[in-house]
C-alpha atoms as a PDB file:
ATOM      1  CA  UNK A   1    -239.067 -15.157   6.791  1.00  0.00           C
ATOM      2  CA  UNK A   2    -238.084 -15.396   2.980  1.00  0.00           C
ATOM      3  CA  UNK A   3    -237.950 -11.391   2.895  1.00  0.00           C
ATOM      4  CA  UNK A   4    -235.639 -10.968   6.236  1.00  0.00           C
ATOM      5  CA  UNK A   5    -233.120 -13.802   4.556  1.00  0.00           C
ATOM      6  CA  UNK A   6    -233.181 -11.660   1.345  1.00  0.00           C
ATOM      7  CA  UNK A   7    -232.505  -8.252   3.402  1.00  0.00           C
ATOM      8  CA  UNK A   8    -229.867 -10.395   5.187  1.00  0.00           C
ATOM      9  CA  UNK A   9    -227.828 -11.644   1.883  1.00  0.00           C
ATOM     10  CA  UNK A  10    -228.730  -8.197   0.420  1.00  0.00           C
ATOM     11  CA  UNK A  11    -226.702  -6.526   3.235  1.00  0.00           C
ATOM     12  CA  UNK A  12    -223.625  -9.315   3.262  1.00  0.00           C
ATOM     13  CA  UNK A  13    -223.554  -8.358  -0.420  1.00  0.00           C
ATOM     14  CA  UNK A  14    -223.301  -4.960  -0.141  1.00  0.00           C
ATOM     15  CA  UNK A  15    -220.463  -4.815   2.937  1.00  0.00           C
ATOM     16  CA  UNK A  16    -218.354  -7.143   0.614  1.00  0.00           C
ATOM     17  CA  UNK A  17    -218.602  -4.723  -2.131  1.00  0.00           C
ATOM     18  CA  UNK A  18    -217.860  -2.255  -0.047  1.00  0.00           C
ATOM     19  CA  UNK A  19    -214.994  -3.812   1.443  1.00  0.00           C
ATOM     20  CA  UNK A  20    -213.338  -5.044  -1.975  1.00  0.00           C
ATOM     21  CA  UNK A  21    -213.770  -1.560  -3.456  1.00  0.00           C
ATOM     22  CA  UNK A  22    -211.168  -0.228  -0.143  1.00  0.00           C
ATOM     23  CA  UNK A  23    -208.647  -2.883  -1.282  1.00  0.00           C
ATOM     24  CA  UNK A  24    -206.171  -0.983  -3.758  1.00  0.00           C
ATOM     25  CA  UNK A  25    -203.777  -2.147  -5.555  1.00  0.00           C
ATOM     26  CA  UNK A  26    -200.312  -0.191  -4.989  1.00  0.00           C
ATOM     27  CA  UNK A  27    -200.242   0.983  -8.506  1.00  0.00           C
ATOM     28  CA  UNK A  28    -203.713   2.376  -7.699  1.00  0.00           C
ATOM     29  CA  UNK A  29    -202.803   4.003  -5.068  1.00  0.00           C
ATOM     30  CA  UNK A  30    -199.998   6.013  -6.224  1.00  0.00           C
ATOM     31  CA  UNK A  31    -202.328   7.764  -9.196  1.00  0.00           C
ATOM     32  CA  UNK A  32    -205.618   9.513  -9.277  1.00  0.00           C
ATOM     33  CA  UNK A  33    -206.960   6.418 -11.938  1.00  0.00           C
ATOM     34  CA  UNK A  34    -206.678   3.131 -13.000  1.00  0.00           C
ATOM     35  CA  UNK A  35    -203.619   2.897 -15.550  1.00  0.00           C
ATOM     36  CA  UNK A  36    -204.569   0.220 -18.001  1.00  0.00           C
ATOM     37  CA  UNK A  37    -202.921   2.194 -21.207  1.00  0.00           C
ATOM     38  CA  UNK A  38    -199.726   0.228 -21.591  1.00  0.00           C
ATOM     39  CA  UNK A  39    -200.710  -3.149 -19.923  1.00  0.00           C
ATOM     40  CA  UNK A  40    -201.779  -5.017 -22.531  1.00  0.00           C
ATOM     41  CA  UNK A  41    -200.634  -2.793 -25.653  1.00  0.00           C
ATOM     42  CA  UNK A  42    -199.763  -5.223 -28.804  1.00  0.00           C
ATOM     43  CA  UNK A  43    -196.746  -4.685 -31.112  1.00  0.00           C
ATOM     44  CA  UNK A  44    -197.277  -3.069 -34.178  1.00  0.00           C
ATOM     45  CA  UNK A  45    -196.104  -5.271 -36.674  1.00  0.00           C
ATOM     46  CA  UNK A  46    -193.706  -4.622 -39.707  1.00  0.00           C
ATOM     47  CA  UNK A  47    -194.715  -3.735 -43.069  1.00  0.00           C
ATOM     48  CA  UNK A  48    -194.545  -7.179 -45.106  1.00  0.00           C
ATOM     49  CA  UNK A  49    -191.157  -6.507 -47.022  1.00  0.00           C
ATOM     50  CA  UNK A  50    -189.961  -9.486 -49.797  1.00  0.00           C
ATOM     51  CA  UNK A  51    -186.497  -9.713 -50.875  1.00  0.00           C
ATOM     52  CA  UNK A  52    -187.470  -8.234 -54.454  1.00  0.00           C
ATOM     53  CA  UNK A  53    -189.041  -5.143 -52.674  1.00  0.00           C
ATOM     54  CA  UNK A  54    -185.639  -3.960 -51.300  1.00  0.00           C
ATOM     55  CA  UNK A  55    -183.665  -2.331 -53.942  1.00  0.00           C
ATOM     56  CA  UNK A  56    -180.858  -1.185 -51.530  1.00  0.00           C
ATOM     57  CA  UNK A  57    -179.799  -1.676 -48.005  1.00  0.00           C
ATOM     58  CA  UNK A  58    -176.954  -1.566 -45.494  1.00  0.00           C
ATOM     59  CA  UNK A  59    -176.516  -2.159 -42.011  1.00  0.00           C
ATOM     60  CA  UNK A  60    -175.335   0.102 -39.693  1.00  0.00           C
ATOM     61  CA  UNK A  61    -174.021   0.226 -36.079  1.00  0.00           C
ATOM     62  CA  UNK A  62    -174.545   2.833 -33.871  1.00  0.00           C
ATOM     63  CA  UNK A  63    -174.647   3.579 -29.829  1.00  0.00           C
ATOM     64  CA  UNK A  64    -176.697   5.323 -27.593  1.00  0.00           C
ATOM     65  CA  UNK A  65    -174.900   7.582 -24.952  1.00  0.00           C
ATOM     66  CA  UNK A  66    -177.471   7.275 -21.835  1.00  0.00           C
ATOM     67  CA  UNK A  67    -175.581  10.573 -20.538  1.00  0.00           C
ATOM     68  CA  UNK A  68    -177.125  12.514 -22.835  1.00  0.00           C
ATOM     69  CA  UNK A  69    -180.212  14.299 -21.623  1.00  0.00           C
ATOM     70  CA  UNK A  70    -182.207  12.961 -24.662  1.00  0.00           C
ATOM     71  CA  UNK A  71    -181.609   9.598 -23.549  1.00  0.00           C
ATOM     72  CA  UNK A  72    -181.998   9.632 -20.232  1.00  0.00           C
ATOM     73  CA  UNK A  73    -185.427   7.881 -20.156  1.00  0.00           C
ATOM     74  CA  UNK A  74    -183.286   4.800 -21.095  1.00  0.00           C
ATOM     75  CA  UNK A  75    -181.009   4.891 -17.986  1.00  0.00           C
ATOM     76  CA  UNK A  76    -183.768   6.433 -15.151  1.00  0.00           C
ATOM     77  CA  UNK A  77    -184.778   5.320 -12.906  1.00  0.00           C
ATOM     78  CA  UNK A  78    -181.616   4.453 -11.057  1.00  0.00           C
ATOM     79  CA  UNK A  79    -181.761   1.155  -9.033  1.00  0.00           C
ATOM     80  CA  UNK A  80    -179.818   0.162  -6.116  1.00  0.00           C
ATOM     81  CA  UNK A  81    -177.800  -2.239  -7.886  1.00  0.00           C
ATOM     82  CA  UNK A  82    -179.706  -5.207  -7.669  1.00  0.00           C
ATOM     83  CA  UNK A  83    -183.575  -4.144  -8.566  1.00  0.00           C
ATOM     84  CA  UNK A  84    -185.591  -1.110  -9.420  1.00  0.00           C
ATOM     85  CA  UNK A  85    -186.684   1.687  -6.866  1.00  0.00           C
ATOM     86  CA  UNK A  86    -189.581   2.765  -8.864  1.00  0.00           C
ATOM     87  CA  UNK A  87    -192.514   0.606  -9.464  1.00  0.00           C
ATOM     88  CA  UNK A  88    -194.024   2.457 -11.869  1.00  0.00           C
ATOM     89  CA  UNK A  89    -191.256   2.723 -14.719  1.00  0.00           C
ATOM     90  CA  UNK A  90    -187.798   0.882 -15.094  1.00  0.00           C
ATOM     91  CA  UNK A  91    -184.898   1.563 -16.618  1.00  0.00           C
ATOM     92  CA  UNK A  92    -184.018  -0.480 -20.031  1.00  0.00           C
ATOM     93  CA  UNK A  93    -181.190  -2.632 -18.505  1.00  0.00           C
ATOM     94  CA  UNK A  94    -183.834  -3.413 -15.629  1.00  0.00           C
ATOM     95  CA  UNK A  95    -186.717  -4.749 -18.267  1.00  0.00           C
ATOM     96  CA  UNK A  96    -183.874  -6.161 -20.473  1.00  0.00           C
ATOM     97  CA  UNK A  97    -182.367  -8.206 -17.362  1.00  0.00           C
ATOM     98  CA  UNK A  98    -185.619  -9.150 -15.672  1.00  0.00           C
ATOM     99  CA  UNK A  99    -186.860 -10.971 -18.679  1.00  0.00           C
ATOM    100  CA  UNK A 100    -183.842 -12.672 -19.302  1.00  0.00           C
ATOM    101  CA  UNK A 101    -183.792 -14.010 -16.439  1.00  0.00           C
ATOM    102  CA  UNK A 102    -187.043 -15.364 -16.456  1.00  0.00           C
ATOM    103  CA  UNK A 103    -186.824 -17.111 -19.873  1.00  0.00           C
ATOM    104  CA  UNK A 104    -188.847 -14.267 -22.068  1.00  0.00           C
ATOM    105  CA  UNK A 105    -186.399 -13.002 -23.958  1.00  0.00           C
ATOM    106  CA  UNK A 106    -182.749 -14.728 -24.902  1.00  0.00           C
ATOM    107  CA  UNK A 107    -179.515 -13.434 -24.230  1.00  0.00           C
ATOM    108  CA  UNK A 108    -176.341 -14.087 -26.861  1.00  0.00           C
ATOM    109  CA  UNK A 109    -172.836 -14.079 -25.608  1.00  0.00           C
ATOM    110  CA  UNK A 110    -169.582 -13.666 -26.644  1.00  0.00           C
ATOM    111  CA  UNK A 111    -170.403  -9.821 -27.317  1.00  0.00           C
ATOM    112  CA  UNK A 112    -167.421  -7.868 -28.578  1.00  0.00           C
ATOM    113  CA  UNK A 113    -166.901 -10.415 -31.102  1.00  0.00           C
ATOM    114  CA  UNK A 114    -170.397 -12.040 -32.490  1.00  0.00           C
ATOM    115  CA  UNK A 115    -173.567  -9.410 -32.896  1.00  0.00           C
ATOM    116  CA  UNK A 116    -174.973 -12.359 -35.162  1.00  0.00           C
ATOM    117  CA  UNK A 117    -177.234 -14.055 -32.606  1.00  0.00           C
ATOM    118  CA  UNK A 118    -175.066 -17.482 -33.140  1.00  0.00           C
ATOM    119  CA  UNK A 119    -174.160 -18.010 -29.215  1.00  0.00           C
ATOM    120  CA  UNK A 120    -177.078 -18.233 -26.925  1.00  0.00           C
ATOM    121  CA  UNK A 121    -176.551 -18.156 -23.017  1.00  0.00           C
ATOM    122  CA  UNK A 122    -176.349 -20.423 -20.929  1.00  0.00           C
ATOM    123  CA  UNK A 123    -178.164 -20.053 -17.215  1.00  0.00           C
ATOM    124  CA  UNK A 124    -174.658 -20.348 -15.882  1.00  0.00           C
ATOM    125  CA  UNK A 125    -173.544 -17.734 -18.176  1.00  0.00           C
ATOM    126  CA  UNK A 126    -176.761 -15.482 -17.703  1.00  0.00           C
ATOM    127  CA  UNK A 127    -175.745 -15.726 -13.754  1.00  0.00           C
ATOM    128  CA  UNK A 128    -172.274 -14.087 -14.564  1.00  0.00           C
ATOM    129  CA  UNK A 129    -173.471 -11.168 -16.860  1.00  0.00           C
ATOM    130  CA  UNK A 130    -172.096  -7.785 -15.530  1.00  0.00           C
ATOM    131  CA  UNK A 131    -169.509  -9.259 -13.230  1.00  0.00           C
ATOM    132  CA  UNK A 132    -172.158 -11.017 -10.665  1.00  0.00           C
ATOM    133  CA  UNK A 133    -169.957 -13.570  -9.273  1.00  0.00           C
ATOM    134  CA  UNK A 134    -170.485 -16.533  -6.025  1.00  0.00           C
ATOM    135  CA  UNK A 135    -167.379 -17.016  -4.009  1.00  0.00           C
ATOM    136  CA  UNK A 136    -166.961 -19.226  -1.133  1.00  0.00           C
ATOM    137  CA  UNK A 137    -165.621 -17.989   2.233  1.00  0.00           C
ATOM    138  CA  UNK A 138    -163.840 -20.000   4.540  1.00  0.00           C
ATOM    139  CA  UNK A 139    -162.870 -19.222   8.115  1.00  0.00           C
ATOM    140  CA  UNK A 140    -162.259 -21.632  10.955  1.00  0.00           C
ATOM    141  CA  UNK A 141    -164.908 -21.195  14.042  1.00  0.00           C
ATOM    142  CA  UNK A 142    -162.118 -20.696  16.675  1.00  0.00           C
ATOM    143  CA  UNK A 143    -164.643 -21.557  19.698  1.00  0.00           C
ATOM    144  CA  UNK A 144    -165.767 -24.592  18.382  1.00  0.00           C
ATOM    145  CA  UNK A 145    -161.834 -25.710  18.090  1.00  0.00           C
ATOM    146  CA  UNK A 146    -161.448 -24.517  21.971  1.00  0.00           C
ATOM    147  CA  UNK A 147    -164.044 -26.820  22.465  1.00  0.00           C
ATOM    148  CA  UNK A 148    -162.208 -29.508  21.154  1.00  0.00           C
ATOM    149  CA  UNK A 149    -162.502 -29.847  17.448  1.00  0.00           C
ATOM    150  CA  UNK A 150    -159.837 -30.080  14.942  1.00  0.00           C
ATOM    151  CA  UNK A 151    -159.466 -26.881  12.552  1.00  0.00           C
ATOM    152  CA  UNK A 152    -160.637 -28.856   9.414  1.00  0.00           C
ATOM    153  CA  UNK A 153    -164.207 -29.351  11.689  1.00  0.00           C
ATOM    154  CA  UNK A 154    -164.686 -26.294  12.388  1.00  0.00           C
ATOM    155  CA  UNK A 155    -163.945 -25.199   9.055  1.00  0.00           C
ATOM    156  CA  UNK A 156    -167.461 -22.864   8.381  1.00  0.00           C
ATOM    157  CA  UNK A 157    -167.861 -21.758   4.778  1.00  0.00           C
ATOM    158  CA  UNK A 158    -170.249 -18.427   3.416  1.00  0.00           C
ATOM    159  CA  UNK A 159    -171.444 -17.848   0.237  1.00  0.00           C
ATOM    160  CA  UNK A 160    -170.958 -14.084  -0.961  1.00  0.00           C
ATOM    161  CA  UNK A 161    -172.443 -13.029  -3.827  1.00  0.00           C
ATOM    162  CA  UNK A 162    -171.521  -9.980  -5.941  1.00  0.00           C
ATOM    163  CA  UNK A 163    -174.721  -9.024  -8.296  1.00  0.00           C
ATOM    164  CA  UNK A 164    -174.615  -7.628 -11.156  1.00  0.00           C
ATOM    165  CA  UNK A 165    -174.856  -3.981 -11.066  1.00  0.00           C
ATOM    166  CA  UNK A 166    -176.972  -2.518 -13.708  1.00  0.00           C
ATOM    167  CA  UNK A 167    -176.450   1.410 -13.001  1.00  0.00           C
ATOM    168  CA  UNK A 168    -173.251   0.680 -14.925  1.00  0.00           C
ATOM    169  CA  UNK A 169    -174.508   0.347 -18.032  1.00  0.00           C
ATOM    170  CA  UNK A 170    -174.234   3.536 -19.738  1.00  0.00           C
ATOM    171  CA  UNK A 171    -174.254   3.021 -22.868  1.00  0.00           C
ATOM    172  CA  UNK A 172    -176.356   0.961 -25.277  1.00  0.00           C
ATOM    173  CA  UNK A 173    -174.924  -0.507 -28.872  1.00  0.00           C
ATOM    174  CA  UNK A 174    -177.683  -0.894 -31.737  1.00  0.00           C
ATOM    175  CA  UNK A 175    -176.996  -2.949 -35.306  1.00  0.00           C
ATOM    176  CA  UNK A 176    -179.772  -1.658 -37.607  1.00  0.00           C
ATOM    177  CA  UNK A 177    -180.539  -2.466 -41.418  1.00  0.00           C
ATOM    178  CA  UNK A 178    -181.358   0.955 -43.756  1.00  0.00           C
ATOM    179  CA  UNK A 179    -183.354  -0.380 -46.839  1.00  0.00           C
ATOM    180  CA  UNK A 180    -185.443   1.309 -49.379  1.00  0.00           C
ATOM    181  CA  UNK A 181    -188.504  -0.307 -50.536  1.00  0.00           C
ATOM    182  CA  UNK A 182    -189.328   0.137 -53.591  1.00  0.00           C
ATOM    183  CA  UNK A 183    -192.760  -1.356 -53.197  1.00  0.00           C
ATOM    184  CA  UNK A 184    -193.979   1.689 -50.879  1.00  0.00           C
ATOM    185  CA  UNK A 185    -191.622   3.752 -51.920  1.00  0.00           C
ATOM    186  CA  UNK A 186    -189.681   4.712 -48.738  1.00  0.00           C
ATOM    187  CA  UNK A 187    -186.561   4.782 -47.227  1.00  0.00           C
ATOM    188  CA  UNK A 188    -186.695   2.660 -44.081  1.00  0.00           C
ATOM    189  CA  UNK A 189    -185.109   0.740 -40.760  1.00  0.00           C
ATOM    190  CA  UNK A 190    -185.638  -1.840 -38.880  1.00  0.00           C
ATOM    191  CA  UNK A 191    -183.451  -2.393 -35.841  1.00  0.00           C
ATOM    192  CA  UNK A 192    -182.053  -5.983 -35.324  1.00  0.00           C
ATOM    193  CA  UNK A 193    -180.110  -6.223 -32.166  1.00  0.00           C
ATOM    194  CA  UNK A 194    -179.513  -4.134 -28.950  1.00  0.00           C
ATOM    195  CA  UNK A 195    -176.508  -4.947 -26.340  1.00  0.00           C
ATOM    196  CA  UNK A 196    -175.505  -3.063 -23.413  1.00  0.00           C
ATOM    197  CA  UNK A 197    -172.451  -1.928 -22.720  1.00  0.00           C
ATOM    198  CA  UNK A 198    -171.122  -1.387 -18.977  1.00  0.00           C
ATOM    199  CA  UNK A 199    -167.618   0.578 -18.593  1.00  0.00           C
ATOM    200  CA  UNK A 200    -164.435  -1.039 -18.296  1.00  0.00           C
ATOM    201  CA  UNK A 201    -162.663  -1.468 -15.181  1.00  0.00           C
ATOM    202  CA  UNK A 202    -158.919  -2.341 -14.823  1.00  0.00           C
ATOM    203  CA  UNK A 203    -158.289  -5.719 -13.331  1.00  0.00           C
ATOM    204  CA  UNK A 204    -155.441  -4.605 -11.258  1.00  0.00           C
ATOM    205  CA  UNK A 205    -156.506  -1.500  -9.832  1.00  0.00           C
ATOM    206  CA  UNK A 206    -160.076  -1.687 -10.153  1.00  0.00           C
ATOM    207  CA  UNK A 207    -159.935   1.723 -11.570  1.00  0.00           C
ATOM    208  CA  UNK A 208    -162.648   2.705 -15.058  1.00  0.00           C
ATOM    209  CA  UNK A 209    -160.289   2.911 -18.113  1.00  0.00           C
ATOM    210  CA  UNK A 210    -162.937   5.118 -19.867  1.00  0.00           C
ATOM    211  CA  UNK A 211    -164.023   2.403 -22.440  1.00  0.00           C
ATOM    212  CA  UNK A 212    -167.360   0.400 -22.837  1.00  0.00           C
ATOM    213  CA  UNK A 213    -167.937  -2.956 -23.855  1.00  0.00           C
ATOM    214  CA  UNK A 214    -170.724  -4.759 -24.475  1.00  0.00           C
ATOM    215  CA  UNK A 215    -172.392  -7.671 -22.023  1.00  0.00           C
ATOM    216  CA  UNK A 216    -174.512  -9.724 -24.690  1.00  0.00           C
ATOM    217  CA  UNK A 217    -176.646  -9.280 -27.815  1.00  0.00           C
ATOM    218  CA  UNK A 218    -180.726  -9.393 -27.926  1.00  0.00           C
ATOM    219  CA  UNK A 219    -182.407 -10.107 -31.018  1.00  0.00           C
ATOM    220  CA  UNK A 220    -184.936  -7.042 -31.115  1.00  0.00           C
ATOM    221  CA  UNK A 221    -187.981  -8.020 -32.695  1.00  0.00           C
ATOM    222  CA  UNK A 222    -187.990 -10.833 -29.695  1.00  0.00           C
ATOM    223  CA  UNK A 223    -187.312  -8.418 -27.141  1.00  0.00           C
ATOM    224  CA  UNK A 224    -190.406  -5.811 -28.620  1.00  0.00           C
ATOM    225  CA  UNK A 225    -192.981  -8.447 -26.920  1.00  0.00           C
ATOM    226  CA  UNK A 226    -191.839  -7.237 -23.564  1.00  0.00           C
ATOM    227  CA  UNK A 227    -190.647  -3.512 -24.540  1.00  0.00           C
ATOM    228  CA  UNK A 228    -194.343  -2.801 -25.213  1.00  0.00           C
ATOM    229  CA  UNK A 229    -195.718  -2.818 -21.935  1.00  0.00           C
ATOM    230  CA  UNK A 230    -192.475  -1.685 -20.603  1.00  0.00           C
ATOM    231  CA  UNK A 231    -193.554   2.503 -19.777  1.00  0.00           C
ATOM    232  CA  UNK A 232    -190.960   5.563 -20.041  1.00  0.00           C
ATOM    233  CA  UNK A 233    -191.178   8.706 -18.506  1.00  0.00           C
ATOM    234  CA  UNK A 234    -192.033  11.582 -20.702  1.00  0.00           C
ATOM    235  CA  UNK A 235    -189.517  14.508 -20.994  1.00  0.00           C
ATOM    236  CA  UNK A 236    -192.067  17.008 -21.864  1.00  0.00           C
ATOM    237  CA  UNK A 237    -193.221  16.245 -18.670  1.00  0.00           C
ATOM    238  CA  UNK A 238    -196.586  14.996 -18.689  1.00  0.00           C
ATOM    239  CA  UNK A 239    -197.200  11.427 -16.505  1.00  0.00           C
ATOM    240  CA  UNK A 240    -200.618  11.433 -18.304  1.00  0.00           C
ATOM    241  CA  UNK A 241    -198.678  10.257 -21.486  1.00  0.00           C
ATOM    242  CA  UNK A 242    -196.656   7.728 -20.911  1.00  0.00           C
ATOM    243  CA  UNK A 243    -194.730   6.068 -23.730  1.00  0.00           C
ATOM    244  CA  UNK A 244    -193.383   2.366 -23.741  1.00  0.00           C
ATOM    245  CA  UNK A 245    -189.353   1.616 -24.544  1.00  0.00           C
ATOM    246  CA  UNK A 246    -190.986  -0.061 -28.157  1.00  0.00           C
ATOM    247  CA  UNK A 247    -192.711   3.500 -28.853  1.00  0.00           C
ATOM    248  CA  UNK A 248    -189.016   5.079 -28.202  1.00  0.00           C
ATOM    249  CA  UNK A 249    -187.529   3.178 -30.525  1.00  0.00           C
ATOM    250  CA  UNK A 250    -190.466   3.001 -32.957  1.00  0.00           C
ATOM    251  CA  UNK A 251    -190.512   6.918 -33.375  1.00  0.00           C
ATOM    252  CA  UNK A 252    -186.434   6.763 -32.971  1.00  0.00           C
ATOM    253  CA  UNK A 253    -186.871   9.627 -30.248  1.00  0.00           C
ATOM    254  CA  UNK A 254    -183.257   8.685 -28.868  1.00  0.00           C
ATOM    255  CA  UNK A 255    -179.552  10.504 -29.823  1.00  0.00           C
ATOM    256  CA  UNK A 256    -177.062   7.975 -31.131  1.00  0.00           C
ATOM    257  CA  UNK A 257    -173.787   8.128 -33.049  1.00  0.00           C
ATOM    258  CA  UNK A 258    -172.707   5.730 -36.305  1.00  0.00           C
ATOM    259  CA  UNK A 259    -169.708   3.550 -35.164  1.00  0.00           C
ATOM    260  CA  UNK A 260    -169.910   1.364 -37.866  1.00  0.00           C
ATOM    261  CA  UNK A 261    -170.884   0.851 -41.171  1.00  0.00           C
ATOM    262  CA  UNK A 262    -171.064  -2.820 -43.419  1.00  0.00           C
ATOM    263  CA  UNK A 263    -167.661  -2.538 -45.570  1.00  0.00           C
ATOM    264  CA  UNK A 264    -165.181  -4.793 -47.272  1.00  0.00           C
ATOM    265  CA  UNK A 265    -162.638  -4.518 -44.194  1.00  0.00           C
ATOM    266  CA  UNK A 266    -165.545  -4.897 -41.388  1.00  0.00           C
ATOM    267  CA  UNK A 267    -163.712  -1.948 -39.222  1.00  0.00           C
ATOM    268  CA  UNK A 268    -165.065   0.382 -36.989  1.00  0.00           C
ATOM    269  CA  UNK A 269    -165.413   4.006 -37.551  1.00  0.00           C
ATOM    270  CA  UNK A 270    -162.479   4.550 -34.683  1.00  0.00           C
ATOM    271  CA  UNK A 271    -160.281   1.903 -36.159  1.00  0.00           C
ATOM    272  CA  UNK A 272    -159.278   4.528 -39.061  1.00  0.00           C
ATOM    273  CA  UNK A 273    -160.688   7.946 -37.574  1.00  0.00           C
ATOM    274  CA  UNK A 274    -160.259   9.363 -34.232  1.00  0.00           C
ATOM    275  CA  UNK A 275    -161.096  12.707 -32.249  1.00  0.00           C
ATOM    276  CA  UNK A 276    -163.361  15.123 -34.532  1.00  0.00           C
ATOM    277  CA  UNK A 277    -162.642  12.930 -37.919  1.00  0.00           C
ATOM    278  CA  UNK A 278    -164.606  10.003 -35.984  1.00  0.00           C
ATOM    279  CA  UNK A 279    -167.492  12.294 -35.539  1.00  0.00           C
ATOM    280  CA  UNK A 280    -167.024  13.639 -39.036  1.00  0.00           C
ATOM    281  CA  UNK A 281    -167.017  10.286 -40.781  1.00  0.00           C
ATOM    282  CA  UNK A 282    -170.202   9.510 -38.428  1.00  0.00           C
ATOM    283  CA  UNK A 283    -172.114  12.633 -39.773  1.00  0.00           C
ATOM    284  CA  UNK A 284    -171.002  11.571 -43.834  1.00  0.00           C
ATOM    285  CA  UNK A 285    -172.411   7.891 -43.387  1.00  0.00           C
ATOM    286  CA  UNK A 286    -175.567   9.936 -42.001  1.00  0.00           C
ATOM    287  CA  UNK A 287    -175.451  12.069 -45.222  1.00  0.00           C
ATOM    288  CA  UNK A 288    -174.922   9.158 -47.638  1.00  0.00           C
ATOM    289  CA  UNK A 289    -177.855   7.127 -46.224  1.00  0.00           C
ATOM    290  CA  UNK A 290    -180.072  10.232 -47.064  1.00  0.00           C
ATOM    291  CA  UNK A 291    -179.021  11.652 -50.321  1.00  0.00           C
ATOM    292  CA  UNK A 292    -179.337   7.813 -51.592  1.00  0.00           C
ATOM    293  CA  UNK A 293    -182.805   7.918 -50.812  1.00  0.00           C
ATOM    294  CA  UNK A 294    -182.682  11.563 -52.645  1.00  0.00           C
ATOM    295  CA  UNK A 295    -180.816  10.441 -55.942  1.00  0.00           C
ATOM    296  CA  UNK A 296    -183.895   7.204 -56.155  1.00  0.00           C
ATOM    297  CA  UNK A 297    -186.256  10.062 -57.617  1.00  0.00           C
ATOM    298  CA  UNK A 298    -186.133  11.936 -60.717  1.00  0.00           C
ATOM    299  CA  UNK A 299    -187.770  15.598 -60.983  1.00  0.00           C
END
């Protein structure tokens, strides 16, 4: 008797095994095997750096054109204006918005005119971002008033909301410190804030004017926690070796131009150069950066 209950449990065993091993999860089946690379990948932390290591340093602003082919990882994969299409990979305005809204990372506002962290979002504000608007619609039910009611009782009101959509944001603005540490000896950045910027439309005709501005600041190191397990397609084409968003940045495998550098008159780059001088002036803050590191040694 004892034996034919153990073949019994035996055999219940084994056609739950079986069973669980034919439920897979969607990510497992869309790939040949199990992806567990970039799930639980930790962040690299900074070099320790004390105020008496850094002999120099200056802070820089610069912005990432998502229409270049270089940094298209940053804008792909397109979404359908409300959430991703792609489960596998997400755009950085997707992973950027997603964990804003859920409390992970915080959002500061008043963008074009504070990149200093000082003005956190509110969840009202956070609910705006991008345009996303709720408007009220009212419209009186004419066959309830044939039925007798006055107009203000058959008064119906809708709810129509405009989200926020995220395939606008084409361009991403970076403020960056350049130090050289004179305890290892190198010439280094650390990136301290990334906003998005979404074109500019013109409130009358609804028309793009051409320019960008910027929704709200994050605080990078903050946002890193989530950028590591965040994956990015590979351009050389290989979906065996996936990189995250905080690997992107990390090896500064992106194209970018300086728009600003720290001065005495705070401007921007195009508030004094435009057209091919802009660019120019980009390219000699560039220069200067690297031939101070060159002039700190002596041959």
């Amino acid at each position: 008797m004892k034996k034919i209950i153990l073949l019994f449990v035996g055999v219940t065993l084994s056609f739950n095994s079986v069973n669980a091993q034919d439920v897979l999860t969607t990510e497992e089946m869309n790939s040949v095997y199990k992806k567990e690379k970039h799930h639980n990948k930790r962040v690299q932390p900074y070099a320790p750096l004390r105020q008496a290591d850094v002999m120099w340093s200056r802070k820089i602003w610069r912005e990432i054109d998502l229409r270049q082919k270089i940094n298209h990882p940053f804008y792909y994969p397109e979404n359908d204006g409300i959430a991703h299409t792609i489960e596998d990979r997400k755009s950085l305005i997707d992973v950027i918005y997603s964990a804003i809204k859920e409390g992970s990372i915080t959002a500061y506002g008043n963008a074009s005119m504070d990149d200093e962290f000082r003005e956190p979002m509110t969840p009202e504000q956070i609910k705006t971002i991008g345009g996303a608007k709720e408007t009220i619609e009212e419209s009186v039910n004419w066959d309830k008033v044939a039925d007798g009611m006055t107009e203000e009782e058959a008064l119906e009101r809708k709810v129509i909301k405009t989200e926020f959509n995220r395939n606008t944001v084409k361009k991403w603005r970076l403020k960056e410190e350049w130090f050289f540490d004179k305890q290892r000896s190198v010439m280094d950045v650390r990136i301290l804030g990334i906003a998005p910027m979404q074109e500019d439309k013109d409130e009358v005709t609804g028309q793009l004017t051409g320019g960008f501005s910027p929704l709200f600041w994050v605080h990078f190191p903050e946002a890193r926690e989530v950028l590591i397990n965040a994956e990015v397609f590979n351009l050389v084409k290989n979906d065996a070796e996936r990189r995250t968003y905080d690997d992107i940045f990390w090896k500064r495998m992106f194209g970018s131009t300086i728009i600003k550098e720290a001065s005495v008159s705070d401007r921007k780059v195009n508030e004094y150069m435009i057209g091919l001088d802009g660019l120019l002036e980009a390219q000699r803050i560039k220069e200067e950066i690297f031939n101070i590191e060159h002039d700190l040694w002596e041959y």
